[in-house]
Protein backbone atom coordinates (compact mmCIF):
# COMPACT_ATOMS: atom_id res chain seq x y z
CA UNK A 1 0.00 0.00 0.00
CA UNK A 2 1.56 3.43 -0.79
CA UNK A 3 1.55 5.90 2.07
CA UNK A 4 -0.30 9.66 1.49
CA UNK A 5 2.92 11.08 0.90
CA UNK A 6 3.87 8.66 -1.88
CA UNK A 7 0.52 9.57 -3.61
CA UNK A 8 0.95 13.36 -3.01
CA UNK A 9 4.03 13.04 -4.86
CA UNK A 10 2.12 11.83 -7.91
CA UNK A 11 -0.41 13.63 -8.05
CA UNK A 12 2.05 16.71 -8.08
CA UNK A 13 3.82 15.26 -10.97
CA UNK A 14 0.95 14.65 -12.60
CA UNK A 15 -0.39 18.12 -12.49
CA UNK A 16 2.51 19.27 -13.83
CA UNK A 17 2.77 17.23 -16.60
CA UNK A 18 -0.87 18.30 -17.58
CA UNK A 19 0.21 21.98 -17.09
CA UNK A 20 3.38 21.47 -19.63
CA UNK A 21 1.41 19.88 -22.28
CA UNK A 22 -1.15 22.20 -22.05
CA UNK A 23 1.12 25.15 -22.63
CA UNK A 24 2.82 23.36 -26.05
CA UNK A 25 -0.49 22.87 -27.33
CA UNK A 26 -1.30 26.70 -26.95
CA UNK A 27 2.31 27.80 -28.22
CA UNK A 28 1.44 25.32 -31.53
CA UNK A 29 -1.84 26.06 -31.63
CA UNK A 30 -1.11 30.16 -32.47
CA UNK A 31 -0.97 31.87 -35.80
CA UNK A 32 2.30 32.64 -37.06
CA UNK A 33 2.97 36.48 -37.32
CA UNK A 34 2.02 38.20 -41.17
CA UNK A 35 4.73 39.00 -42.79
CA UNK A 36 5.86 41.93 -43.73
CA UNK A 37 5.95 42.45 -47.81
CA UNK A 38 5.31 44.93 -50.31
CA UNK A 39 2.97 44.87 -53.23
CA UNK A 40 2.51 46.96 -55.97
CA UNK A 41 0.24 46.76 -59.39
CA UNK A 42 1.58 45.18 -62.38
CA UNK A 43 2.65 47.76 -65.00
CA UNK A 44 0.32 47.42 -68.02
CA UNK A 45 2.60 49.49 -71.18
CA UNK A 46 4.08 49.52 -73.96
CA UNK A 47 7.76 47.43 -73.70
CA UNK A 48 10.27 48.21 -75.75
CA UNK A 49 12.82 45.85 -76.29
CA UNK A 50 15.39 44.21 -78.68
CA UNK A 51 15.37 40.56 -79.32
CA UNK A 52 19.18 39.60 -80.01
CA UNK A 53 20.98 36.45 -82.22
CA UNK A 54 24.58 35.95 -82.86
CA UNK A 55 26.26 37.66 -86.18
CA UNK A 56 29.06 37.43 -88.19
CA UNK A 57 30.68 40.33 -90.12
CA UNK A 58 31.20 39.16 -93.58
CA UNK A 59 31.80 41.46 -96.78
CA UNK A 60 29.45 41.80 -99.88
CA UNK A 61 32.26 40.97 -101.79
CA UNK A 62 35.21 38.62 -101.54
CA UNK A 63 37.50 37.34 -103.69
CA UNK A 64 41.07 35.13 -103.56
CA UNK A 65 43.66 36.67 -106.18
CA UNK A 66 45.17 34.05 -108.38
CA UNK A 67 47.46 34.13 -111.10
CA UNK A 68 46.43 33.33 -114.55
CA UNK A 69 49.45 32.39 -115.16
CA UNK A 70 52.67 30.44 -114.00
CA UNK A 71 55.96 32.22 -113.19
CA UNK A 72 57.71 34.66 -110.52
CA UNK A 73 56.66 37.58 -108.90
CA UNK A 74 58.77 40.94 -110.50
CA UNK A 75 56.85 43.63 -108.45
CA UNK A 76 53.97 44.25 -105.79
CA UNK A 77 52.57 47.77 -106.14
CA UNK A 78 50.87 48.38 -102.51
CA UNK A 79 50.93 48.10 -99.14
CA UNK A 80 49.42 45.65 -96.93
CA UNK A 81 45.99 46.81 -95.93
CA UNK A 82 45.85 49.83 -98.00
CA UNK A 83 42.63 50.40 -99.66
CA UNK A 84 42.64 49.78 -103.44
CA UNK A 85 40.54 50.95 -106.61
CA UNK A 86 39.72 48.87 -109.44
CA UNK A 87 41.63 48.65 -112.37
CA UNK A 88 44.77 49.24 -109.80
CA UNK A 89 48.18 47.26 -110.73
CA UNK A 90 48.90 44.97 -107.75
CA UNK A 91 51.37 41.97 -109.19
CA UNK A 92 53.32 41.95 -111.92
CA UNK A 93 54.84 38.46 -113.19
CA UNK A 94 57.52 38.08 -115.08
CA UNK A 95 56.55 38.17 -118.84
CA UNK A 96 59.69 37.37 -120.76
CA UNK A 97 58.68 34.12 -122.16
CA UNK A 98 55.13 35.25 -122.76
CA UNK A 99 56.58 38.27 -124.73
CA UNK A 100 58.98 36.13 -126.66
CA UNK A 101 55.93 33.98 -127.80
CA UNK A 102 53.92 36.97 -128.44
CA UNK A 103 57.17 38.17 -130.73
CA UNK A 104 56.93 34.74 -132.39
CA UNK A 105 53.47 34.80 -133.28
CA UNK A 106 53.73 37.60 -135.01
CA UNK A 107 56.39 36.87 -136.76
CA UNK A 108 54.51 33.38 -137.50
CA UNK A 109 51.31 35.60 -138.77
CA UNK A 110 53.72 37.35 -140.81
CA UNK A 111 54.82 34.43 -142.80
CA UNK A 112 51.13 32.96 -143.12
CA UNK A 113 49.98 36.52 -144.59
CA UNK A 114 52.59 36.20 -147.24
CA UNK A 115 51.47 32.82 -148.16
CA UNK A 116 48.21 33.91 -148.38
CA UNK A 117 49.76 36.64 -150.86
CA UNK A 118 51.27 34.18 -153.12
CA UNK A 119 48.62 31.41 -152.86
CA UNK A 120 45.69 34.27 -154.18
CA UNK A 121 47.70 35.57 -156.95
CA UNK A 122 48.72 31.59 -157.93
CA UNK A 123 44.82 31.16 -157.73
CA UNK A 124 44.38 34.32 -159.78
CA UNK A 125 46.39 33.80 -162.36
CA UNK A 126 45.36 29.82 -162.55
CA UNK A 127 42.03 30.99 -162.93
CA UNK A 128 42.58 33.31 -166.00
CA UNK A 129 44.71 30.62 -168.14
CA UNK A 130 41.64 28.52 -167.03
CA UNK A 131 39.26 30.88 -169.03
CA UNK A 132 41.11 30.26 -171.89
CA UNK A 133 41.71 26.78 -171.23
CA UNK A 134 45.11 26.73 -170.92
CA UNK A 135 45.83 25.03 -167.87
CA UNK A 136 44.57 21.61 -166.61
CA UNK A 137 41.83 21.64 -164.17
CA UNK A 138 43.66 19.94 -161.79
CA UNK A 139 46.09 22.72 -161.25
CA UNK A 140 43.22 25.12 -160.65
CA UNK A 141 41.68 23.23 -158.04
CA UNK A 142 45.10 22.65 -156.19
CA UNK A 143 45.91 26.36 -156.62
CA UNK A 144 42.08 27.16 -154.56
CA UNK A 145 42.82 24.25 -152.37
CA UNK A 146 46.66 26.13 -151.33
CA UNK A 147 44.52 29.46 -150.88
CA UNK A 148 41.84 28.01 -148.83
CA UNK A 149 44.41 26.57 -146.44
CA UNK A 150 46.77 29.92 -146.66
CA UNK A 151 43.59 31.70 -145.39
CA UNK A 152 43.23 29.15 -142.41
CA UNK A 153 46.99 29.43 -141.49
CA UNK A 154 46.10 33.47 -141.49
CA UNK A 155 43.60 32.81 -139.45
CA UNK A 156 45.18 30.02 -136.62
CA UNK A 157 47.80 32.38 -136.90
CA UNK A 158 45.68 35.52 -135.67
CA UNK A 159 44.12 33.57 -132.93
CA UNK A 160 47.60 32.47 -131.52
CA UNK A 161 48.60 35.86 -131.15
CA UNK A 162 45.54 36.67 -128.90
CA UNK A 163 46.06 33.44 -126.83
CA UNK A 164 49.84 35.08 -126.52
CA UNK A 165 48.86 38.29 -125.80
CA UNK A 166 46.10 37.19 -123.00
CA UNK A 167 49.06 35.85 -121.39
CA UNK A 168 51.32 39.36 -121.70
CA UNK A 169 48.01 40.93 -120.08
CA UNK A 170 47.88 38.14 -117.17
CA UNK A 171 51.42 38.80 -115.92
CA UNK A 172 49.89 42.01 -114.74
CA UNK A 173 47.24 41.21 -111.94
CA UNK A 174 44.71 44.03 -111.27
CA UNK A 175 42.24 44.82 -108.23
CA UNK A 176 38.62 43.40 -110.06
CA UNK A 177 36.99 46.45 -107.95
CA UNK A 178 37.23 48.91 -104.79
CA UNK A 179 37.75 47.34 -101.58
CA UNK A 180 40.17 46.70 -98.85
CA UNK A 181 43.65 44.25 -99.77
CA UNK A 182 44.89 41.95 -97.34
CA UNK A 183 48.19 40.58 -96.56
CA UNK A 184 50.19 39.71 -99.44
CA UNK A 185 50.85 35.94 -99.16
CA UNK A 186 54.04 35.95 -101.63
CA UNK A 187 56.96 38.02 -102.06
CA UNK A 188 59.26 39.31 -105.06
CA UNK A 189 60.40 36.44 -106.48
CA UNK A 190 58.04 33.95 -105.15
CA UNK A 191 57.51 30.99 -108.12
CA UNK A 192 53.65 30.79 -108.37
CA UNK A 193 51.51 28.39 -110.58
CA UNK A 194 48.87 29.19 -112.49
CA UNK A 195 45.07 29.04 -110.74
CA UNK A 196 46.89 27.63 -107.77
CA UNK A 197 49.17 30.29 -105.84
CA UNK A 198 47.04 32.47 -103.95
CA UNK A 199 48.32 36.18 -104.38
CA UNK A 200 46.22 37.88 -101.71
CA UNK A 201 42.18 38.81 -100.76
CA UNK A 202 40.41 41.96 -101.50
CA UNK A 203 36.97 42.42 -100.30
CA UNK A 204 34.41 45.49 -100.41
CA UNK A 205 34.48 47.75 -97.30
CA UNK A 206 32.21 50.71 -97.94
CA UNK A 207 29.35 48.70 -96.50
CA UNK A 208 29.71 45.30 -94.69
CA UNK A 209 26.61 42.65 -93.78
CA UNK A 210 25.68 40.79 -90.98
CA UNK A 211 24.59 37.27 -91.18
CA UNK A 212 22.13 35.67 -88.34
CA UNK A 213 20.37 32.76 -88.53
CA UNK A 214 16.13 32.85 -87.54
CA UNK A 215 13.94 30.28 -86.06
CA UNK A 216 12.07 29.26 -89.05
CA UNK A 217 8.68 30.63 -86.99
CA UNK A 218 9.79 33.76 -87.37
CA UNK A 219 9.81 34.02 -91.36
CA UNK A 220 6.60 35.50 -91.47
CA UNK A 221 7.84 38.31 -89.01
CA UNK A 222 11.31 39.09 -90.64
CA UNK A 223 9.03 39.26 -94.25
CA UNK A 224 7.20 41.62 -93.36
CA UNK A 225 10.46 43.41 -91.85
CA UNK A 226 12.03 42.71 -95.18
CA UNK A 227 9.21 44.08 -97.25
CA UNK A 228 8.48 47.22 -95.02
CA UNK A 229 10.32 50.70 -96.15
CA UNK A 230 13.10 51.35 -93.84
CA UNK A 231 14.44 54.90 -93.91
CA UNK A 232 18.29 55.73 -93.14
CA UNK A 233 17.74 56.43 -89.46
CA UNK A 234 15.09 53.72 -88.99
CA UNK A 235 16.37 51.77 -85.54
CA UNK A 236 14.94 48.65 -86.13
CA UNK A 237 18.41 46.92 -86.91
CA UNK A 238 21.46 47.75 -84.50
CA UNK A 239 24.54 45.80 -83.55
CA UNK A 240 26.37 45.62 -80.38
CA UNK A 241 29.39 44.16 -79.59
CA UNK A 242 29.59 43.60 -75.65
CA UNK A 243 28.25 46.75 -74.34
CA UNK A 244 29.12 49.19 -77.26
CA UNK A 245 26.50 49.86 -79.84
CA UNK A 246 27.50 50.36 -82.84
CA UNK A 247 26.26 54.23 -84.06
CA UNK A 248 24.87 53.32 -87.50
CA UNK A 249 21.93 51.46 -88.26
CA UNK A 250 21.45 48.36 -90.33
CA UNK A 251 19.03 47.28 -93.24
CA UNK A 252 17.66 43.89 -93.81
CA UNK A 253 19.22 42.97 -97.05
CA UNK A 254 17.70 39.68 -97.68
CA UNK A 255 16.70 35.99 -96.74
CA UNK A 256 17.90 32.74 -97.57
CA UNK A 257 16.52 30.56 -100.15
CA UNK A 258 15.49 27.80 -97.89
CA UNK A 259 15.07 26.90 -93.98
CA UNK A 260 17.97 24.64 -92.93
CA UNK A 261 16.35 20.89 -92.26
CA UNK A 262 19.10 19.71 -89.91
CA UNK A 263 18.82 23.11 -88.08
CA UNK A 264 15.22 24.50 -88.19
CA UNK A 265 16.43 27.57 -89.07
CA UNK A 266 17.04 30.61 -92.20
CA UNK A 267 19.97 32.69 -92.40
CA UNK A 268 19.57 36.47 -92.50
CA UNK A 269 21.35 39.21 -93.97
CA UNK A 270 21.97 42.89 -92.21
CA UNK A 271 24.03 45.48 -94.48
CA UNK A 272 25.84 48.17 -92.56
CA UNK A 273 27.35 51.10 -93.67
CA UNK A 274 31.11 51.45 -93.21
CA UNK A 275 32.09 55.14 -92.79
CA UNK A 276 34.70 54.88 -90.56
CA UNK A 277 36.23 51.42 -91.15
CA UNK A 278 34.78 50.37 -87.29
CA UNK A 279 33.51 46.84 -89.14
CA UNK A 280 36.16 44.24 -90.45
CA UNK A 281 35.26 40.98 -92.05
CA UNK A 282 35.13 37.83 -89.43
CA UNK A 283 34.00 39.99 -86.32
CA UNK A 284 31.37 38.11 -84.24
CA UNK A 285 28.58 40.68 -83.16
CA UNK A 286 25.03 40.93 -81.28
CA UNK A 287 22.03 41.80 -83.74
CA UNK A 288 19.58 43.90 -82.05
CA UNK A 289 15.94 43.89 -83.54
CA UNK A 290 13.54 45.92 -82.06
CA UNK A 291 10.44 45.09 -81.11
CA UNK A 292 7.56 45.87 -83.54
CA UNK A 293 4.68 45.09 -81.22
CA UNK A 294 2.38 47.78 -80.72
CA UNK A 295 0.15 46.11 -78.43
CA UNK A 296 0.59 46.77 -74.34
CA UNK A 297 1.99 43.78 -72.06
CA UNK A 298 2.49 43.24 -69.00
CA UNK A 299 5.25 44.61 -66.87
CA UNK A 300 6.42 42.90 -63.57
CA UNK A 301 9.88 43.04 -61.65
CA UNK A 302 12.20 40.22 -61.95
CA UNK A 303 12.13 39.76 -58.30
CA UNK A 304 8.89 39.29 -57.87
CA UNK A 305 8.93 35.90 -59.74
CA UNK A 306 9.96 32.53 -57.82
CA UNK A 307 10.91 29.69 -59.66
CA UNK A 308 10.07 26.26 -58.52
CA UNK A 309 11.33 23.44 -60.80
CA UNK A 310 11.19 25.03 -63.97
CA UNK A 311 8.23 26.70 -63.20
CA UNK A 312 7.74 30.68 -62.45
CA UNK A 313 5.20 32.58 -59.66
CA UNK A 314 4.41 35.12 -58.40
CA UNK A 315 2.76 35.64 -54.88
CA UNK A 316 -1.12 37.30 -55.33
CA UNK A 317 -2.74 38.67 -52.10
CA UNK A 318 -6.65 37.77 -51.90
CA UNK A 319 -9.20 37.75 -49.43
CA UNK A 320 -8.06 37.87 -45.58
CA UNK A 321 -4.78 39.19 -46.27
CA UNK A 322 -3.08 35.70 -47.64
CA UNK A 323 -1.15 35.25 -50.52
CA UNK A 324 -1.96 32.75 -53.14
CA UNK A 325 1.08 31.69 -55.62
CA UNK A 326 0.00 31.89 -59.08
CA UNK A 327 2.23 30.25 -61.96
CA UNK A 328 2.83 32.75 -64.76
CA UNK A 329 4.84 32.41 -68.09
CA UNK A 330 7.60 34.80 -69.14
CA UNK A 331 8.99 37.05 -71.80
CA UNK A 332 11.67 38.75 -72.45
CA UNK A 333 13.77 40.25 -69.66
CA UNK A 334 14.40 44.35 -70.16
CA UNK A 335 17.02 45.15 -68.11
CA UNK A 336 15.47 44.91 -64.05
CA UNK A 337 11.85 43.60 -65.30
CA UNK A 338 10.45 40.89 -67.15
CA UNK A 339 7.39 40.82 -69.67
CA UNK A 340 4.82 38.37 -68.47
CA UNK A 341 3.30 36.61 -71.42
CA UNK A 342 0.31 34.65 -69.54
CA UNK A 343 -1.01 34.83 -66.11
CA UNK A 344 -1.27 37.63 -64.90
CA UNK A 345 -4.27 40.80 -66.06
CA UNK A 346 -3.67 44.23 -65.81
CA UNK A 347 -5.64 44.82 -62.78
CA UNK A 348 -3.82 42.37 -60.72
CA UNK A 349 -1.55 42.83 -57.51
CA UNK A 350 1.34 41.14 -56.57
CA UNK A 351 4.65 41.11 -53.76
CA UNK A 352 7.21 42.35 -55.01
CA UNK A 353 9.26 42.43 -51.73
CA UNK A 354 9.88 39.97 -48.86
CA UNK A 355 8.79 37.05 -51.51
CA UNK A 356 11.41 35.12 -49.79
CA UNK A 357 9.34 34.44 -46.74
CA UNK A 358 6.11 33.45 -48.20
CA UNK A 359 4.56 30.40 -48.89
CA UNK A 360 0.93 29.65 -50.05
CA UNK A 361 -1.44 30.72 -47.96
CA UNK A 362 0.59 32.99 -45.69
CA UNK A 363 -0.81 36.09 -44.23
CA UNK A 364 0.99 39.61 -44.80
CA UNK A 365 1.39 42.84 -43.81
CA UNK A 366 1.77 45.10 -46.16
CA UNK A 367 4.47 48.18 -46.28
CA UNK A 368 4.25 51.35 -48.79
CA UNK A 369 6.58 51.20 -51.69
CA UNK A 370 10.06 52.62 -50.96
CA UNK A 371 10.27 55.67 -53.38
CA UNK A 372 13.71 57.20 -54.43
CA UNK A 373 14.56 60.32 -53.77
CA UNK A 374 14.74 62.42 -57.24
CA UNK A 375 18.14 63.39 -57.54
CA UNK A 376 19.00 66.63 -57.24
């Protein structure tokens, strides 16, 4: 039998334990504090903004310089670099056998010409001792037969002096038009071979294009670009390269023939003007395209979105002063803010502070936007 004292005892503990208890279940059972956030409207405007693809500088015109013919470099009459004009002596070759030939040809012609003098007047005078048939036929028609081949020896020989002379004009190597020359890849006295040697590049530089390559969904779009007047300060087309724009505009030259299968996609063509040689061939650039939409979107700050496995929301206040988390889909990003494309109307509210503490459901306080001070 337990005395009183022993059952004092538990009965104390007991009453304590039921007191301990009691106060856990009160500290669980109250409402966590609201937290404090900030909420604003979503801005319902007009965005401007530039979608962007990677370029590539390349000239309208390009060309390797090869010899037409085989033999060694006498003279180079420019500079590295320079800029050139057509019709402008850059190589010469040396031309001593193809002069010598040229020499022989027309010596050659020469010869045939007086052939041609003796076989007419043989034919001539065949043909009048004919008339009075004093000659056998047979010496008439060989006398025509000797002039008809004189005349085709006059005539081989004629053409042989223009193959010759093409060859005099092709030791002499010309720019084909105005443009830019690169680095000379031979030297006086180089041996080069005919359609093989490569002399040097030239390419246009007054105006440079800009190849891109479109998703094949936007052909429609980039038609209508295409087809649209675009006057000389018209914005639409820029290029950047890092941070620095460059300061003149671009026009959309053209579109490919056909959408890449493999790919999916079209190339593009931008045409710059050149003015101060700031393009060179090869560069890798950003094409900027402005937006054309004229309708109004909606405007939200990047920080109010949450992602959540590939997913984006943003945190709605509604009745009772909880937030709900609503799953949105997103634009383009212009510079601090992001276009929302679906999920949001213009009338709506969301947090666009304290996001970080929220989960569904949660109950907030809210706090009046922060406004900067103008600056004075």
């Amino acid at each position: 039998m337990l005395s009183n004292k022993s059952v004092a005892a538990f009965a104390s503990i007991a009453l304590f334990l039921m007191v301990a208890c009691g106060d856990k279940k009160d500290k669980s059972a109250a409402a966590p504090p609201a937290v404090p956030v900030t909420v604003e409207d979503v801005n319902f405007t007009h965005a401007s903004y530039f979608d962007e693809y990677p370029g590539t500088v390349v000239p309208l015109n390009e060309i390797e310089l090869r010899p037409q013919v085989s033999g060694n470099i006498t003279g180079i009459y420019f500079k590295d670099g320079d800029k050139v004009s057509k019709g402008q002596l850059l190589y010469s070759i040396d031309n001593q056998l193809y002069a010598a030939n040229y020499d022989q040809a027309v010596a050659a012609l020469q010869v045939q010409k007086a052939n041609l003098n003796k076989a007419q007047k043989d034919a001539d005078r065949y043909h009048e001792l004919d008339k009075k048939d004093a000659i056998a036929k047979q010496l008439v028609d060989n006398a025509d037969a000797a002039l008809r081949v004189a005349k085709e020896q006059v005539a081989a020989g004629k053409a042989n002096i223009n193959a010759v002379q093409t060859n005099v004009k092709y030791t002499k190597v010309y720019a084909p038009f105005d443009g830019i020359i690169g680095i000379s890849q031979v030297k006086v006295g180089t041996a080069v071979a005919t359609g093989q040697t490569v002399l040097n590049t030239i390419s246009t530089v007054a105006e440079l294009a800009v190849d891109f390559n479109i998703d094949q969904k936007e052909i429609y779009r980039f038609n209508k670009l295409l087809n649209d007047k675009q006057s000389q300060n018209d914005s639409t087309f820029t290029l950047a390269f890092g941070t620095d724009v460059y300061p003149y505009p671009g026009k959309l030259s053209l579109l490919d023939r056909a959408v890449n299968p493999q790919t999916g996609t079209i190339k593009a063509r931008l045409v710059f003007p050149n003015k101060k040689n700031m393009l060179i061939a090869g560069m890798n650039a950003t094409v900027r395209v402005k937006s054309n939409n004229k309708s109004k979107s909606v405007v939200i700050p990047s920080k109010a979105v949450v992602e959540q496995l590939g997913e984006f929301f943003v945190y709605v206040p509604g009745d009772s002063s909880k937030v709900s988390q609503r799953k949105v889909v997103l634009g383009k990003t212009i510079d601090k803010d992001v276009i929302v494309k679906d999920g949001l109307n213009e009338d709506d509210k969301i947090v666009v502070e304290g996001v970080q503490n929220l989960r569904e459901g949660a109950v907030i306080t809210t706090k009046p936007v922060e406004k900067q001070a103008p600056i004075k």
